[in-house]
Protein backbone atom coordinates (compact mmCIF):
# COMPACT_ATOMS: atom_id res chain seq x y z
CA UNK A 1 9.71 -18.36 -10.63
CA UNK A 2 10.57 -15.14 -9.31
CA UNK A 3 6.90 -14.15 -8.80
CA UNK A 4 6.28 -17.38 -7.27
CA UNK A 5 9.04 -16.53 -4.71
CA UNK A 6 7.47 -12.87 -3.96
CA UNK A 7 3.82 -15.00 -3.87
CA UNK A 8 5.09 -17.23 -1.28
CA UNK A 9 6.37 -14.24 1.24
CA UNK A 10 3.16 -11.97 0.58
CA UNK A 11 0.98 -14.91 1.85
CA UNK A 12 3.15 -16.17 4.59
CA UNK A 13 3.22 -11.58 5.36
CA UNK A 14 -0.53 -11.73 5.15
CA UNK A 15 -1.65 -14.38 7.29
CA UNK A 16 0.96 -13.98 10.49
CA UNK A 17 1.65 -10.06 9.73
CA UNK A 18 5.36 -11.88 8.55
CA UNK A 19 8.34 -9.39 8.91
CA UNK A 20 10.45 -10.26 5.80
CA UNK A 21 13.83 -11.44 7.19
CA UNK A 22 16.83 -10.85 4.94
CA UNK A 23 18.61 -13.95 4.84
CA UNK A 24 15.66 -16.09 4.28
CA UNK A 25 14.64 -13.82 0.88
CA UNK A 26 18.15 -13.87 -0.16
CA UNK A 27 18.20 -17.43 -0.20
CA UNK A 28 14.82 -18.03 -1.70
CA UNK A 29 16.21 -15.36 -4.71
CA UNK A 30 19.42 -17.28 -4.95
CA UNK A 31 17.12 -20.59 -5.15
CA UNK A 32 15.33 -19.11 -7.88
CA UNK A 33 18.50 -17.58 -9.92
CA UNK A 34 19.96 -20.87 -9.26
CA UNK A 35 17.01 -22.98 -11.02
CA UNK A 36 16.92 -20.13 -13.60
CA UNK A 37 20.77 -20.91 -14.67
CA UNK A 38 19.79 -24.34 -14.78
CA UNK A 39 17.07 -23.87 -16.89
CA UNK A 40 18.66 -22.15 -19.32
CA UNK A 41 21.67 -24.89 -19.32
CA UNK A 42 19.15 -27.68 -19.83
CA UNK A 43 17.18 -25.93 -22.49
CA UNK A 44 20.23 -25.10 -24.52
CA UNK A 45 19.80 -27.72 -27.21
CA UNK A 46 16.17 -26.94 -27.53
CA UNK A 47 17.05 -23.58 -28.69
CA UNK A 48 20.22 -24.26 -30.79
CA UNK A 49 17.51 -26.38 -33.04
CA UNK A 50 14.63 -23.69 -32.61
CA UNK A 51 12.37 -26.47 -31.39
CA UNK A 52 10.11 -26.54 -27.95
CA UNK A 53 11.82 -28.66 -25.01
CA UNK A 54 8.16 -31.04 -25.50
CA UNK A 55 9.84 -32.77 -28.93
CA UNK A 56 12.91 -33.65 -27.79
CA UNK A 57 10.76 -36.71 -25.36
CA UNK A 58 13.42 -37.05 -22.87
CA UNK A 59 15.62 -36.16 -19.85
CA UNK A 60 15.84 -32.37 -21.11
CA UNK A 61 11.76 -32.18 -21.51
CA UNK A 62 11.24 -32.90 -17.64
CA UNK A 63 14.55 -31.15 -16.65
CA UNK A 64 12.74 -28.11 -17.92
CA UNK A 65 8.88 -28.38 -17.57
CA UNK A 66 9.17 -30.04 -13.83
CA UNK A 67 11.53 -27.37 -12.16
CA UNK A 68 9.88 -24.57 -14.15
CA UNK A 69 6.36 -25.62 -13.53
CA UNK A 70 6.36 -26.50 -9.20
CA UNK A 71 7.12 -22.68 -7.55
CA UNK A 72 3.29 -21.15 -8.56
CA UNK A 73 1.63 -24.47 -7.62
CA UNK A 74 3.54 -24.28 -4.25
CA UNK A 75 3.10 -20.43 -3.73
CA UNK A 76 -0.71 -21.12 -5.17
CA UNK A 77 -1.31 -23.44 -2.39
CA UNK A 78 0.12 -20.95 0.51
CA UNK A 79 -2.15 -18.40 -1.38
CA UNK A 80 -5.18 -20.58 -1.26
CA UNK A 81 -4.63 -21.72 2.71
CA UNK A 82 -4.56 -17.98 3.10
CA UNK A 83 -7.81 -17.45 1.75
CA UNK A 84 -9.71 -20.23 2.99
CA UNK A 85 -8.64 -19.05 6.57
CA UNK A 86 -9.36 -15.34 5.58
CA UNK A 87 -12.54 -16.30 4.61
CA UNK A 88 -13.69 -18.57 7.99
CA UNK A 89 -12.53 -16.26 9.91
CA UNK A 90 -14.40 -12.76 8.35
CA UNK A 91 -17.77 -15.33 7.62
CA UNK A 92 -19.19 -12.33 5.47
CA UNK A 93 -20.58 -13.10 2.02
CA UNK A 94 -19.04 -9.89 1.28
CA UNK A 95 -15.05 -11.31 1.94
CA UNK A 96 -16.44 -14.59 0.98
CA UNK A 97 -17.23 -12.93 -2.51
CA UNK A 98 -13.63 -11.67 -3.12
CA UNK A 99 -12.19 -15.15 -1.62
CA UNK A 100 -13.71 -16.98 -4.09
CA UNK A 101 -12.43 -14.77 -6.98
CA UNK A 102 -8.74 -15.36 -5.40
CA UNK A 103 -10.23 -18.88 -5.45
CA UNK A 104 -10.51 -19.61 -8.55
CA UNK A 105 -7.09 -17.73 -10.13
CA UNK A 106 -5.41 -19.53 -7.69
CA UNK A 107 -6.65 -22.62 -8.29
CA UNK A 108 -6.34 -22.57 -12.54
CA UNK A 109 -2.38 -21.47 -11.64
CA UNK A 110 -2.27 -24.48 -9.72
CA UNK A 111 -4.13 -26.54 -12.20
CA UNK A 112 -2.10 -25.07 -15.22
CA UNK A 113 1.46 -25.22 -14.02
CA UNK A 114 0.87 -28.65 -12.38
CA UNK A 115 -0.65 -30.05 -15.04
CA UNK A 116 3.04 -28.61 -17.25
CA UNK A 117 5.17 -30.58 -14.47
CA UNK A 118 3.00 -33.55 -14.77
CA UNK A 119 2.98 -33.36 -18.71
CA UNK A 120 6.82 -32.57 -18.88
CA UNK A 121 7.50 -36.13 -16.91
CA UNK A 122 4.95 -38.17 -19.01
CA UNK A 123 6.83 -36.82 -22.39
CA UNK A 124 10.13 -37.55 -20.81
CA UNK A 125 8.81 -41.94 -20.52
CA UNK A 126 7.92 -41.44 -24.08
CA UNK A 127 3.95 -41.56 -22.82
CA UNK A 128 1.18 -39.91 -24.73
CA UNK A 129 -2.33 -39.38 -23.42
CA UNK A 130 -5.29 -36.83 -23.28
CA UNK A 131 -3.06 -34.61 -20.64
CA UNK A 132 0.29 -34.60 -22.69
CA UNK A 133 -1.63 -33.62 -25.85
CA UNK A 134 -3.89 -30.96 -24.55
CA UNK A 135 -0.64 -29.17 -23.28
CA UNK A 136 1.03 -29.20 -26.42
CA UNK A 137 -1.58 -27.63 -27.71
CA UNK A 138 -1.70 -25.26 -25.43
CA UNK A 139 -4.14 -23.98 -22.32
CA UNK A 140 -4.92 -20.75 -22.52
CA UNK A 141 -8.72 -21.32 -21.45
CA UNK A 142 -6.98 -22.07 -17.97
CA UNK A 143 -4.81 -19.06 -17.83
CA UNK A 144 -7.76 -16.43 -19.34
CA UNK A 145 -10.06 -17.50 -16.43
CA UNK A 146 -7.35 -16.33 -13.75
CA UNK A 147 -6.74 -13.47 -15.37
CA UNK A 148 -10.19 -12.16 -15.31
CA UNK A 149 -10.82 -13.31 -11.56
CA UNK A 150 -7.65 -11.65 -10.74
CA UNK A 151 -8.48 -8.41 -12.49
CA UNK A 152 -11.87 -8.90 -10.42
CA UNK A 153 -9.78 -8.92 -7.30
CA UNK A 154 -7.85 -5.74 -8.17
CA UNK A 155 -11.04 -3.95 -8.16
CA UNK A 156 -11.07 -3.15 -4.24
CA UNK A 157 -7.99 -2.08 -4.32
CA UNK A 158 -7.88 0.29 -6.80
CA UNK A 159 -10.98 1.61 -5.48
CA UNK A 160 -9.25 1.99 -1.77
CA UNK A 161 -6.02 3.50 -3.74
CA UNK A 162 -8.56 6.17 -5.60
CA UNK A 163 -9.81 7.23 -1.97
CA UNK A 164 -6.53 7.67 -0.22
CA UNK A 165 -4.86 9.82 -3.33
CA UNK A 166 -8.03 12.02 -2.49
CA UNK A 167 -7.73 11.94 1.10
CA UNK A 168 -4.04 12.66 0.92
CA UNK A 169 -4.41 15.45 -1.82
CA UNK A 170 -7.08 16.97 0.69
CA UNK A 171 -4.75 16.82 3.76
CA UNK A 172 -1.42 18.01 1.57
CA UNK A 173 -3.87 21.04 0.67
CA UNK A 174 -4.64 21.66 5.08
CA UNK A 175 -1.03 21.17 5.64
CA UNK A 176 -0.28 24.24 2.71
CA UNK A 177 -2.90 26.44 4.65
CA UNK A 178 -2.10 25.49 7.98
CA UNK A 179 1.49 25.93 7.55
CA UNK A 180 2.23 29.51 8.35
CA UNK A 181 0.03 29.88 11.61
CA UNK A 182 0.87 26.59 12.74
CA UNK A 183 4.60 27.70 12.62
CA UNK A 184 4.25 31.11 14.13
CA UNK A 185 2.27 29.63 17.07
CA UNK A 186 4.32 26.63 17.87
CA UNK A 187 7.54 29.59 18.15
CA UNK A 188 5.51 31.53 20.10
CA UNK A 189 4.86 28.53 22.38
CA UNK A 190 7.46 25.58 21.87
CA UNK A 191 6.20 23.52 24.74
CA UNK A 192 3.15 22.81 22.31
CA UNK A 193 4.59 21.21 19.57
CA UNK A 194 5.97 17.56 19.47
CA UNK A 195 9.50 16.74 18.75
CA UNK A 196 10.13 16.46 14.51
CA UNK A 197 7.40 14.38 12.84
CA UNK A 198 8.00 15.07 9.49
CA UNK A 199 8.47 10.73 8.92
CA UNK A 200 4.24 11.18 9.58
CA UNK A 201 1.55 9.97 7.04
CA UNK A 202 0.41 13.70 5.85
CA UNK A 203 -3.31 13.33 7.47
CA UNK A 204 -1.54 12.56 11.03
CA UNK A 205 0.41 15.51 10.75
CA UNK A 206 -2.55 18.07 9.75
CA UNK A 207 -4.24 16.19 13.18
CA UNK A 208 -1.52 17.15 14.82
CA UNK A 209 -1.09 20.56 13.70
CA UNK A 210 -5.07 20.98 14.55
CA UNK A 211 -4.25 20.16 17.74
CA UNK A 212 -0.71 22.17 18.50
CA UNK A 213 -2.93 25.28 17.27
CA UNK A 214 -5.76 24.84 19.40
CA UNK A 215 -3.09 24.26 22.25
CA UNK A 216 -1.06 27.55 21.67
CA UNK A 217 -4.21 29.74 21.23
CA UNK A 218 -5.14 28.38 24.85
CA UNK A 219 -1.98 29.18 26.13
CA UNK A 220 -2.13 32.16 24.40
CA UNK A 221 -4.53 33.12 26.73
CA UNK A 222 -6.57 33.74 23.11
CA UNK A 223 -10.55 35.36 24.29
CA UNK A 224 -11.64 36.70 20.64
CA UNK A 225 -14.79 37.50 19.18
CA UNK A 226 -14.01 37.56 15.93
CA UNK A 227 -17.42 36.94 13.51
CA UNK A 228 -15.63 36.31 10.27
CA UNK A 229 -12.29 34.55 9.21
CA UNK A 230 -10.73 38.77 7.84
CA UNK A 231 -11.58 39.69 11.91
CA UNK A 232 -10.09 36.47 13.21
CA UNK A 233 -6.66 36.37 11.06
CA UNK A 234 -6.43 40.24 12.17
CA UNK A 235 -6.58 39.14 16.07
CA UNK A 236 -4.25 36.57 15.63
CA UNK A 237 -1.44 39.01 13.83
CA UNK A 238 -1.85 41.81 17.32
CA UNK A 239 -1.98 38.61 19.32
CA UNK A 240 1.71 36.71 17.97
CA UNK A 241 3.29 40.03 16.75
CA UNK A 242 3.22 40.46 21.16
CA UNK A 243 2.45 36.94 22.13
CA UNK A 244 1.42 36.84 26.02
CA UNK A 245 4.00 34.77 28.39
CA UNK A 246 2.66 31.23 28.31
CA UNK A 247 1.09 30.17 31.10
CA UNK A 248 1.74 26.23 33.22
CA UNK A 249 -1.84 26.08 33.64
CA UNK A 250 -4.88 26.56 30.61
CA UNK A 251 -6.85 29.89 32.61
CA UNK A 252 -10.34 28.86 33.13
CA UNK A 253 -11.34 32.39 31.83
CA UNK A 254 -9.97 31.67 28.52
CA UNK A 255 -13.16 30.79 26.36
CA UNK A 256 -11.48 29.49 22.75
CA UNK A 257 -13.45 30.43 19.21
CA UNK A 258 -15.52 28.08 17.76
CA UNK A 259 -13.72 27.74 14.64
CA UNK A 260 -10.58 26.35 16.31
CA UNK A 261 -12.61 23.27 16.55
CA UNK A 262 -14.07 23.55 13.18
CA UNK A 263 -11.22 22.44 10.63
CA UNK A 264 -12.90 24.25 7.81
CA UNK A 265 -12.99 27.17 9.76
CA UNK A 266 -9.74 27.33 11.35
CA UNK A 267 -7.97 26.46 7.46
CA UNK A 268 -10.19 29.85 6.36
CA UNK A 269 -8.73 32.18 9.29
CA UNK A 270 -5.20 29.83 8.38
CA UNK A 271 -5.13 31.42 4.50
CA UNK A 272 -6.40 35.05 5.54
CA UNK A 273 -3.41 34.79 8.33
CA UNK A 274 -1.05 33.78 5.33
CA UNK A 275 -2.62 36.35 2.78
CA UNK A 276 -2.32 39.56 5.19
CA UNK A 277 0.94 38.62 6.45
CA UNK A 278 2.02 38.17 3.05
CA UNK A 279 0.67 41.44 2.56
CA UNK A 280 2.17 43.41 5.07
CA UNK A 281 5.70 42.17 4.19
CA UNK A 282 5.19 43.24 0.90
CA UNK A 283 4.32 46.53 1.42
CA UNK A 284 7.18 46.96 4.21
């Protein structure tokens, strides 16, 4: 019941980019808690005689199987709405293709716990038929089949997840290199940098520290020559050790290296900056 209630407010947040108020999920988890406490009440004598609600044929069997069974077939249908509109709107076999897999677990949920409610009320009129006794026996060939399709539809995800953990361990790894120079530059000029960031996704931030380096060297009045990343870390130690006064206006003489542009480039010169300085502290 819980998960149906989550279900419900993930769809509703998917399709109309939903801002989760409050109130309204405190009261859907009080619903819930509330139906749970009942549940529990009405299934009492069921497990004082260690028997399944089904046998007793009466008020408790659809006091339990109803109330239990209707939040996934409700949050099933909000989730299948979704997709259909997802899917007419995209019009790509492609989204089609993972639509169809949320298709069809959505649909045996909704098939499954409706078919419970529906079986819980015939049991309670003392009625048999095909429905009442295939749920008594069980239906796990309608829960295996959503399963799999939603294992199917975890597939893109994990995939997307995989990237970004690489993509972030990349730009955690720029940020460590870029770190020192980006810090000595930015004091050297403070009209460069941009007020506190640190709330950033990491891959923003290494953009941005590109870009505040790039923006100090210019204002730096920076005009090296340096042919290897050794040369260029050496320039840039004479150059902040007596930084030039910044200037309100980016000279025209000023021609910047080409591996300021070049991230590779710039994180090479970034660690030979952080190795000599490193250096020459420990030697002082």
């Amino acid at each position: 019941m819980f998960g149906a209630v989550a279900t419900w407010f993930l769809a509703r947040a998917w399709r109309s980019s939903y801002v989760f108020r409050r109130p309204e999920v405190a009261v859907a988890l009080a619903g819930a808690a509330m139906l749970s406490g009942w549940l529990w009440w009405v299934s009492r004598p069921a497990r004082e005689l260690n028997v399944a609600v089904e046998d007793f044929e009466s008020w408790v069997t659809a006091g339990y199987l109803v109330p239990v069974s209707l939040p996934v077939p409700v949050a099933c249908a909000a989730i299948i709405v979704a997709l259909v509109m997802h899917g007419v709107e995209r019009r790509s076999w492609r989204t089609w293709l993972w639509v169809s897999a949320g298709l069809v677990a959505a649909g045996f949920q909704l098939v499954d716990h409706l078919s419970r409610a529906i079986s819980g009320f015939l049991l309670s009129l003392g009625r048999h038929s095909w429905l009442t006794d295939l749920r008594t026996q069980g239906v796990d060939q309608l829960f295996l089949p959503a399963v799999a399709a939603l294992a199917l539809c975890t597939i893109p995800g994990i995939v997307s997840e995989l990237r970004s953990v690489g993509h972030r361990r990349d730009a955690r790894a720029a940020a460590t290199d870029l770190e020192l120079l980006w810090r000595e530059i930015t004091a050297a000029v403070p009209g460069v940098s941009k007020p506190e960031t640190g709330t950033l996704p990491i891959e923003e931030r290494v953009a941005e520290m590109l870009i505040e380096i790039e923006d100090g060297l210019i204002r730096l009045n920076l005009s090296l020559a340096s042919t290897s990343a050794e040369e260029a870390a050496r320039d840039l130690i004479a150059l902040l050790a007596a930084p030039a006064l910044e200037s309100s206006t980016v000279p025209s003489s000023v021609r910047v290296p080409d591996w300021v542009a070049d991230q590779s480039k710039i994180r090479l010169v970034a660690r030979e900056y952080r190795a000599m300085t490193s250096a020459s502290h420990v030697s002082i």
